[in-house]
C-alpha atoms as a PDB file:
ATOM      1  CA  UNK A   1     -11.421  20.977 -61.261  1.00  0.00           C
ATOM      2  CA  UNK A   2     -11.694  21.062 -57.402  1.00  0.00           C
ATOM      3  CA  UNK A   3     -11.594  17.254 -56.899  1.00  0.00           C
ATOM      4  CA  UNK A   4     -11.638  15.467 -53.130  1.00  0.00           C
ATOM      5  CA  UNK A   5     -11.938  11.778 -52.331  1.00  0.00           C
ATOM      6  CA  UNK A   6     -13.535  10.849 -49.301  1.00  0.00           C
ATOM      7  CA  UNK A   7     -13.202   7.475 -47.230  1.00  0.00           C
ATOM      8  CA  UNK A   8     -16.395   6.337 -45.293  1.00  0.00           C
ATOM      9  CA  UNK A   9     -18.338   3.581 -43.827  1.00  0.00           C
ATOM     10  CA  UNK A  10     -19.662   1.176 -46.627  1.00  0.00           C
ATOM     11  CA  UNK A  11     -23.264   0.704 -46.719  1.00  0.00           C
ATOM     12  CA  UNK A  12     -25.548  -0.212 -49.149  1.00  0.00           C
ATOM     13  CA  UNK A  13     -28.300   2.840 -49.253  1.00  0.00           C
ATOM     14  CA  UNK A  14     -26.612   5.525 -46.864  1.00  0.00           C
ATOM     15  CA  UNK A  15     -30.379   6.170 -45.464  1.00  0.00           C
ATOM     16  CA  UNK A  16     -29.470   5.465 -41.850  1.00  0.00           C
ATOM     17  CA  UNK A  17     -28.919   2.449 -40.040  1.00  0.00           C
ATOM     18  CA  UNK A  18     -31.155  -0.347 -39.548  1.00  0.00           C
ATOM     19  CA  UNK A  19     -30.708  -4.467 -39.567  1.00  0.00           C
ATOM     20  CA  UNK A  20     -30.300  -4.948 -42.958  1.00  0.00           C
ATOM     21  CA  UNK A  21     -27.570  -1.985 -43.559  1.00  0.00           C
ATOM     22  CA  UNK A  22     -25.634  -1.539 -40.878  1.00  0.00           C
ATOM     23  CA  UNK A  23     -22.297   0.245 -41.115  1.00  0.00           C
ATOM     24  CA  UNK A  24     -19.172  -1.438 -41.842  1.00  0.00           C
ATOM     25  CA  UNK A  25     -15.074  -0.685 -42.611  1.00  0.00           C
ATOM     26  CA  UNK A  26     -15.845   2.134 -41.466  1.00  0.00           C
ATOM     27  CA  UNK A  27     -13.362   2.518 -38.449  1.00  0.00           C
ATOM     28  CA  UNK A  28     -13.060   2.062 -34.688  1.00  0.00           C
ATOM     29  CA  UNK A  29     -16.023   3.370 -33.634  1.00  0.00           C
ATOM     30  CA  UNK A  30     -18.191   2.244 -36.249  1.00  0.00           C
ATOM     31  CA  UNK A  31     -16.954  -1.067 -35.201  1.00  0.00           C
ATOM     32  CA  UNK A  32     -17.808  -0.424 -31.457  1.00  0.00           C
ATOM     33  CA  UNK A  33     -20.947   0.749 -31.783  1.00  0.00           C
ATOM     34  CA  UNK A  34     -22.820  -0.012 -35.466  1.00  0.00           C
ATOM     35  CA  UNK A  35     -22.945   3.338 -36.200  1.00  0.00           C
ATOM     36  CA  UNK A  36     -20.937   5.907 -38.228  1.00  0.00           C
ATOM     37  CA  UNK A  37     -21.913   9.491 -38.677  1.00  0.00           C
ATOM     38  CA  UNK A  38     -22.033   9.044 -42.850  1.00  0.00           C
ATOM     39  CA  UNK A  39     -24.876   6.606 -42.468  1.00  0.00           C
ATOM     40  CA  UNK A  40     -27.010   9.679 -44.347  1.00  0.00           C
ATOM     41  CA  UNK A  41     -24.531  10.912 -46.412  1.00  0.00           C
ATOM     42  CA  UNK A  42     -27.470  10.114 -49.468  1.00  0.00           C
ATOM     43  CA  UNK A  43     -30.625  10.549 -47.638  1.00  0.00           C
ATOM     44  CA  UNK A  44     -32.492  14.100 -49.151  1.00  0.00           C
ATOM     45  CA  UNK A  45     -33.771  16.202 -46.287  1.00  0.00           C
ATOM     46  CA  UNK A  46     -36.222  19.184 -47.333  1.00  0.00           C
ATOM     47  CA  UNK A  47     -34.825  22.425 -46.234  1.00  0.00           C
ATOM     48  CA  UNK A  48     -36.644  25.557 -45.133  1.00  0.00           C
ATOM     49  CA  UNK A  49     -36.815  26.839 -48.831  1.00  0.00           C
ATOM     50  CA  UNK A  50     -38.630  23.350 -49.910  1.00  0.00           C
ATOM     51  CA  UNK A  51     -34.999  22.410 -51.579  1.00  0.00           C
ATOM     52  CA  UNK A  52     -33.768  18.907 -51.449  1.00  0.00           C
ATOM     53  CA  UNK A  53     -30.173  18.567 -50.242  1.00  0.00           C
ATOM     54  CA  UNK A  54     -27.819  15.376 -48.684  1.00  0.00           C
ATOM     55  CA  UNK A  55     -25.508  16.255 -45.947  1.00  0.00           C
ATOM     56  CA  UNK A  56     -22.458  14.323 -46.086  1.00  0.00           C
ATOM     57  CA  UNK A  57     -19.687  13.775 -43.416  1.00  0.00           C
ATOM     58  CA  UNK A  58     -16.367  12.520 -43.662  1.00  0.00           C
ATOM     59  CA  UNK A  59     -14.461  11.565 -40.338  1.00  0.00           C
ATOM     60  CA  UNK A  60     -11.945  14.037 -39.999  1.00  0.00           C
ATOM     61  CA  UNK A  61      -9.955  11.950 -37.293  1.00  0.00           C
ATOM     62  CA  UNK A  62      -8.932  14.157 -34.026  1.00  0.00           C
ATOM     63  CA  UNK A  63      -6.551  14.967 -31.981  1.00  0.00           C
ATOM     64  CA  UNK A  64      -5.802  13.000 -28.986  1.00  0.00           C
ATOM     65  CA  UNK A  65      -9.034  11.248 -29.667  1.00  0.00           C
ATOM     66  CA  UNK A  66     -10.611  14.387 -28.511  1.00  0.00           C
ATOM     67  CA  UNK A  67     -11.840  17.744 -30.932  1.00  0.00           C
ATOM     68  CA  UNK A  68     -12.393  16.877 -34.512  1.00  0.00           C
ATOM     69  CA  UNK A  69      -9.847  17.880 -36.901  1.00  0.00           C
ATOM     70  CA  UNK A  70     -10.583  20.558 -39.006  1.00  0.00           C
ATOM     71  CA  UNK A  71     -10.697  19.592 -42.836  1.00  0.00           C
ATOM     72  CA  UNK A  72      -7.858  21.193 -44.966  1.00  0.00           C
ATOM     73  CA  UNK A  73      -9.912  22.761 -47.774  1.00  0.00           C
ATOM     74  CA  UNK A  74      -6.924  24.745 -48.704  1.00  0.00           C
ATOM     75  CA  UNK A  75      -5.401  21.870 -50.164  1.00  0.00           C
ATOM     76  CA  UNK A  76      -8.559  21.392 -53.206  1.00  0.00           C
ATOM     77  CA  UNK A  77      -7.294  22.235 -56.552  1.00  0.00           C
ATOM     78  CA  UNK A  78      -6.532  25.971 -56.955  1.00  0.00           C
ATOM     79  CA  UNK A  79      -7.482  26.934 -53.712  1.00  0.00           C
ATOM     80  CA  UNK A  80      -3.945  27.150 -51.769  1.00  0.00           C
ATOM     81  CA  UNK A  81      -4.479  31.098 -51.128  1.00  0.00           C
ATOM     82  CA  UNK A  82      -8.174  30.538 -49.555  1.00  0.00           C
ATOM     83  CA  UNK A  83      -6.749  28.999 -46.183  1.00  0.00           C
ATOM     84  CA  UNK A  84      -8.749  31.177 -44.173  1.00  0.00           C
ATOM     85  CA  UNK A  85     -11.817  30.500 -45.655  1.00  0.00           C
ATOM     86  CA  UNK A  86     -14.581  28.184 -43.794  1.00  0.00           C
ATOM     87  CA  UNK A  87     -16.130  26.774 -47.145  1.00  0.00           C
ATOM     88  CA  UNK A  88     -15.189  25.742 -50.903  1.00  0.00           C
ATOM     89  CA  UNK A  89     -17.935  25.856 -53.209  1.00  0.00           C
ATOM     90  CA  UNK A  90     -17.965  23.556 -56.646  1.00  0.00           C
ATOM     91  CA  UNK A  91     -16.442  20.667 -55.719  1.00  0.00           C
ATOM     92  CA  UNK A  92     -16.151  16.931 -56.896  1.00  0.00           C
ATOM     93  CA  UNK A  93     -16.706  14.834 -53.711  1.00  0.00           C
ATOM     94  CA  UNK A  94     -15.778  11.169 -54.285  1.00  0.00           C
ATOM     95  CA  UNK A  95     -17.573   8.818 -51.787  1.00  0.00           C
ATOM     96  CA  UNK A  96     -15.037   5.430 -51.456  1.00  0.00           C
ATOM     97  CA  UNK A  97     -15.663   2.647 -48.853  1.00  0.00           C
ATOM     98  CA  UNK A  98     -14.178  -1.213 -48.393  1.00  0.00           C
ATOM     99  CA  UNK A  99     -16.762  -3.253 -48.997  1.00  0.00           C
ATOM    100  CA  UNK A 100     -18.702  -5.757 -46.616  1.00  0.00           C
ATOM    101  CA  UNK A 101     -18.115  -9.538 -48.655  1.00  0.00           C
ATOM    102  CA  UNK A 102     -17.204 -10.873 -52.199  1.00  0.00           C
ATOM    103  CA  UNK A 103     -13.657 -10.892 -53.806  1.00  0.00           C
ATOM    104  CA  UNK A 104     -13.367  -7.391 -53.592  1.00  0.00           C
ATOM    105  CA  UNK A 105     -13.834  -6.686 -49.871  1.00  0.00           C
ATOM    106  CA  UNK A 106      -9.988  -5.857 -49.196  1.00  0.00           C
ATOM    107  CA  UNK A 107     -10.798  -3.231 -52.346  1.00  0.00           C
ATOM    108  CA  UNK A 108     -11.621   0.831 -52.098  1.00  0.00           C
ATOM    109  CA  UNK A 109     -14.273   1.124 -54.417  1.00  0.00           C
ATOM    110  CA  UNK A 110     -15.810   4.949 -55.591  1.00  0.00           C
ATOM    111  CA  UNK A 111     -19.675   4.064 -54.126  1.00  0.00           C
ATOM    112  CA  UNK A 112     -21.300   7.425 -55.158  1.00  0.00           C
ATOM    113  CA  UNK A 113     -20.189  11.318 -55.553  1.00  0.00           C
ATOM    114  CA  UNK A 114     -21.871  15.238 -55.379  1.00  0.00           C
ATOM    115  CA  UNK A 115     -21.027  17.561 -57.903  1.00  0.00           C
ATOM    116  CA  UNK A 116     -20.889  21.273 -57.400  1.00  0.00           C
ATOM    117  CA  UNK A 117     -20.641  20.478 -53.752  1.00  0.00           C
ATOM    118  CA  UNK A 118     -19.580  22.807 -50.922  1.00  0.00           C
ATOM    119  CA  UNK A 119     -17.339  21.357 -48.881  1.00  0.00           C
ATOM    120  CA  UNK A 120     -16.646  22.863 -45.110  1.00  0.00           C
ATOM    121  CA  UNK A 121     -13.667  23.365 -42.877  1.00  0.00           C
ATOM    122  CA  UNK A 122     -15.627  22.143 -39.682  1.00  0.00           C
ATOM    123  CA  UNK A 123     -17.965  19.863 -39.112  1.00  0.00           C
ATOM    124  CA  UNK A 124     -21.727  22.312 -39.446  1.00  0.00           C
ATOM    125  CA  UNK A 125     -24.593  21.136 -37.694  1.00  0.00           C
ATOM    126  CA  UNK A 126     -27.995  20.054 -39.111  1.00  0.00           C
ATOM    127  CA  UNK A 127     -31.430  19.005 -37.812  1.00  0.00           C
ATOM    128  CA  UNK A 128     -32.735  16.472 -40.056  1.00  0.00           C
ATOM    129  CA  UNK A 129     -36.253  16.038 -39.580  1.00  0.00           C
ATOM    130  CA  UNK A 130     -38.118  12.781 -39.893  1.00  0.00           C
ATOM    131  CA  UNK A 131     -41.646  11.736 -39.656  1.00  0.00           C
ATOM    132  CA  UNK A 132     -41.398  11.532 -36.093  1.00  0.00           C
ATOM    133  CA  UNK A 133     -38.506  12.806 -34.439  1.00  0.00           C
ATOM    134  CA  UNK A 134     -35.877  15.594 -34.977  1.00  0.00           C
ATOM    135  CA  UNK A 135     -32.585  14.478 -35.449  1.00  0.00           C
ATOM    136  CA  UNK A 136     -29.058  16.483 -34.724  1.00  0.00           C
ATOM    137  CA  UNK A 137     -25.824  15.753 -36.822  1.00  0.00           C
ATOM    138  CA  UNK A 138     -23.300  17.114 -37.794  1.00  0.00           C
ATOM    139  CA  UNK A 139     -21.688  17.207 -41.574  1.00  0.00           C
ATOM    140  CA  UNK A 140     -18.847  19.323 -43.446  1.00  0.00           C
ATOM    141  CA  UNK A 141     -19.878  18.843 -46.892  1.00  0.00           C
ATOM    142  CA  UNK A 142     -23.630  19.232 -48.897  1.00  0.00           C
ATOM    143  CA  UNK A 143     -24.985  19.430 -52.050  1.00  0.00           C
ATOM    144  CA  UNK A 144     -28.288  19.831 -53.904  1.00  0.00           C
ATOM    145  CA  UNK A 145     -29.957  16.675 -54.486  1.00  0.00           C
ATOM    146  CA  UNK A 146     -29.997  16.642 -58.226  1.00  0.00           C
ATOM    147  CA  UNK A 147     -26.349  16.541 -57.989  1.00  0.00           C
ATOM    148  CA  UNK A 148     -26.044  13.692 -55.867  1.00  0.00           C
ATOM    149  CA  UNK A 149     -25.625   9.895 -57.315  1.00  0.00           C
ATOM    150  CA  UNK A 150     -25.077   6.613 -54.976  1.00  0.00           C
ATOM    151  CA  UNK A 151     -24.266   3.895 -57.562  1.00  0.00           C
ATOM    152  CA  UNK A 152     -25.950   0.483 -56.918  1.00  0.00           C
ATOM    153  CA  UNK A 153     -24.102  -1.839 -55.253  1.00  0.00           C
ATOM    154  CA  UNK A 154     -23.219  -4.173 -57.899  1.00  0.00           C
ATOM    155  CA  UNK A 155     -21.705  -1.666 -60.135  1.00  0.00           C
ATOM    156  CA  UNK A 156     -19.909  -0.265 -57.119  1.00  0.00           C
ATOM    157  CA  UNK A 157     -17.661  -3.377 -57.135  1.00  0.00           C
ATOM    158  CA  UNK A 158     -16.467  -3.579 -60.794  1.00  0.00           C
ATOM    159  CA  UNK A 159     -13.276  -3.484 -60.384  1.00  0.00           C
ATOM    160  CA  UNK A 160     -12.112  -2.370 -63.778  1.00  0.00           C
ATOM    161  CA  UNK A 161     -14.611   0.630 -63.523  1.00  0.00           C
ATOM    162  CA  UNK A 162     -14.983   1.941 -59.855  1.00  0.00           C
ATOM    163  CA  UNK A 163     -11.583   1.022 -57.854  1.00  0.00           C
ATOM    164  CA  UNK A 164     -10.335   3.216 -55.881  1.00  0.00           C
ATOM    165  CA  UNK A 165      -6.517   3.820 -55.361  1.00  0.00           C
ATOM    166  CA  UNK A 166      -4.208   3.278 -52.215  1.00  0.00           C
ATOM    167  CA  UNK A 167      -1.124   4.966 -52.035  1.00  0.00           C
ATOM    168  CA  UNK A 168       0.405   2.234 -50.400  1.00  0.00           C
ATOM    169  CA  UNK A 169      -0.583  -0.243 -53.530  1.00  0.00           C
ATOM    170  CA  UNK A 170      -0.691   2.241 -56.685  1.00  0.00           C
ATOM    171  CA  UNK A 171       1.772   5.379 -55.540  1.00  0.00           C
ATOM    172  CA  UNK A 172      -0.757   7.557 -55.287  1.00  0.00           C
ATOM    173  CA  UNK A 173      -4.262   7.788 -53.794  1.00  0.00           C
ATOM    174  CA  UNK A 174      -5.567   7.137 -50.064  1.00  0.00           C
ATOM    175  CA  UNK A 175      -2.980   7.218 -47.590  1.00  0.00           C
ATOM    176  CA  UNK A 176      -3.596   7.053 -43.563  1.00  0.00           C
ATOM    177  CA  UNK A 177      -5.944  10.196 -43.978  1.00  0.00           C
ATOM    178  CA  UNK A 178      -9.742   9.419 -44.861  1.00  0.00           C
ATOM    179  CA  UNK A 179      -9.283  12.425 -47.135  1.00  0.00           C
ATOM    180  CA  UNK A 180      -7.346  12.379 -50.568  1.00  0.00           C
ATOM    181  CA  UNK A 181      -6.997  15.601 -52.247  1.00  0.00           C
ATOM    182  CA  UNK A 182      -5.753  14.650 -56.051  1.00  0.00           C
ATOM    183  CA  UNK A 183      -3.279  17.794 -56.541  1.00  0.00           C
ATOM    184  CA  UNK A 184       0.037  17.662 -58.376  1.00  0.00           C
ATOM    185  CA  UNK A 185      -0.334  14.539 -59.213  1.00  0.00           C
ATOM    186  CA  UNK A 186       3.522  13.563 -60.756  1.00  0.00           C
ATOM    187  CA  UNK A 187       2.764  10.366 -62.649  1.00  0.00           C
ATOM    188  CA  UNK A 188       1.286   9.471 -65.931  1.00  0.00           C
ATOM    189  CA  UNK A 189      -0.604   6.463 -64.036  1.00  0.00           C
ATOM    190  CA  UNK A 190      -2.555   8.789 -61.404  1.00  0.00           C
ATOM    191  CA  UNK A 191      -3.191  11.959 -63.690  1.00  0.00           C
ATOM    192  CA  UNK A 192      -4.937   9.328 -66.022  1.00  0.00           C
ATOM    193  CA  UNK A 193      -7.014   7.796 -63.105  1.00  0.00           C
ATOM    194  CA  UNK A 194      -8.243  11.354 -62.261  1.00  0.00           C
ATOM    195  CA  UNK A 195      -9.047  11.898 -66.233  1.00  0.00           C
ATOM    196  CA  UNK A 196     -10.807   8.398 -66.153  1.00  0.00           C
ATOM    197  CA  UNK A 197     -12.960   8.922 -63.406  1.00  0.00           C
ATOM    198  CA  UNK A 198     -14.064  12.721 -64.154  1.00  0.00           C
ATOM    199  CA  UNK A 199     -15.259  11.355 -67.525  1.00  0.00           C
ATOM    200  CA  UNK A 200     -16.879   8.124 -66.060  1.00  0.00           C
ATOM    201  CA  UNK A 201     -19.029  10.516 -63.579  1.00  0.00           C
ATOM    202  CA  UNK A 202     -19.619  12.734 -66.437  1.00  0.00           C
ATOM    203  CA  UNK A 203     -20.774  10.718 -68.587  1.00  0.00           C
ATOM    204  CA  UNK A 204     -22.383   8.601 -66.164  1.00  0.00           C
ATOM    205  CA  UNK A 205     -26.846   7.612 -66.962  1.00  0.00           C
ATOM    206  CA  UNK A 206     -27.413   4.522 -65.494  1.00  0.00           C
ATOM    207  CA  UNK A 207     -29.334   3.996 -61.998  1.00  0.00           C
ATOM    208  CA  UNK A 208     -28.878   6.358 -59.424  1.00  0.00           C
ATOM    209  CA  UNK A 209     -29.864   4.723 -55.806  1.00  0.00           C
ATOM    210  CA  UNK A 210     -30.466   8.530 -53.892  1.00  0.00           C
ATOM    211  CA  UNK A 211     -34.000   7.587 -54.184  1.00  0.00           C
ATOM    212  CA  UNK A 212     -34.092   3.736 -52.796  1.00  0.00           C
ATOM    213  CA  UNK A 213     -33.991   2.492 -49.182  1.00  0.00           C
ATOM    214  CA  UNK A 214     -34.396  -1.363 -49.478  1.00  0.00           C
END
């Protein structure tokens, strides 16, 4: 399975920012200015075809604080011959974030995923449209709706069930990158993390928050 875990901004709906979610651990800039570019990541926009897809982003980091690293999509399960390609289609995408207060707010915690989700080399851009305005962003992975689940915020931060690794804690997991891409994993401990979660999102029927804002 094509499997990448993504580090972002914690929020609690991901439906832009406003006073009562603003952006935080998310980063520099998102610390400068209130803002982060994932503040959307599970807000549906209606496409010209009437479907419903989310547009995530992941911060990339960049060079010289100038252009945007690209992503390394190569590096997803079984794709180390596609380097030259500019998308990966069927992919796991693991939202994880820090969050904002409570015991657990020096914790990664998984705070929602898209399945079957295609997952670009460089950042695409998109005009979200709203009721009134048009706005330009830019995102490098997207999915269909349906496939999308944000988990509520109290479930995000059970520890025993959504924790999130650090390689710098467990051996394996987040390192410096905002990007973890679960491949050869070498120990028993982290190839039964990956086996835990897969089956936890599975399996997973309780609320899904892509549909609330407050």
């Amino acid at each position: 399975m094509r499997i990448l875990f993504c580090n972002i901004a914690w929020m609690k709906f991901y439906k832009g920012t406003c006073p009562d979610d603003i952006p935080v651990n998310g980063g520099s800039y998102v610390m400068q200015t209130g803002m982060a570019n994932e503040e959307f990541n599970f807000l549906p926009f209606e496409n010209e075809n009437g479907d419903y897809y989310c547009y995530g982003s992941v911060e990339t980091k960049s060079t010289k604080g100038r252009k945007s690293n690209e992503l390394h999509i190569e590096k997803l399960e079984g794709c180390s011959l596609l380097a030259g390609e500019d998308a990966i289609d069927d992919v796991l995408v693991i939202f994880c974030a820090r969050p904002d207060r409570g015991s657990e707010k020096n914790n990664t915690h998984i705070v929602g995923w898209y399945q079957h989700a295609t997952v670009f080399r460089n950042y695409q851009p998109v005009k979200l449209g709203f009721e009134d305005e048009e706005l330009e962003r830019a995102f490098n992975i997207m999915t269909k709706k349906e496939n999308a689940v944000l988990l509520p915020v109290g479930l995000r931060c059970r520890r025993t069930l959504w924790w999130a690794p650090r390689a710098n804690e467990q051996g394996y997991g987040f390192g410096q990158a905002n990007v973890w891409f679960p491949t050869n994993l070498k120990s028993d401990a982290a190839q039964n993390y990956i086996s835990k979660i897969v089956k936890q999102i599975k399996d997973y029927d309780e609320e899904n928050w892509i549909d609330k804002y407050e």
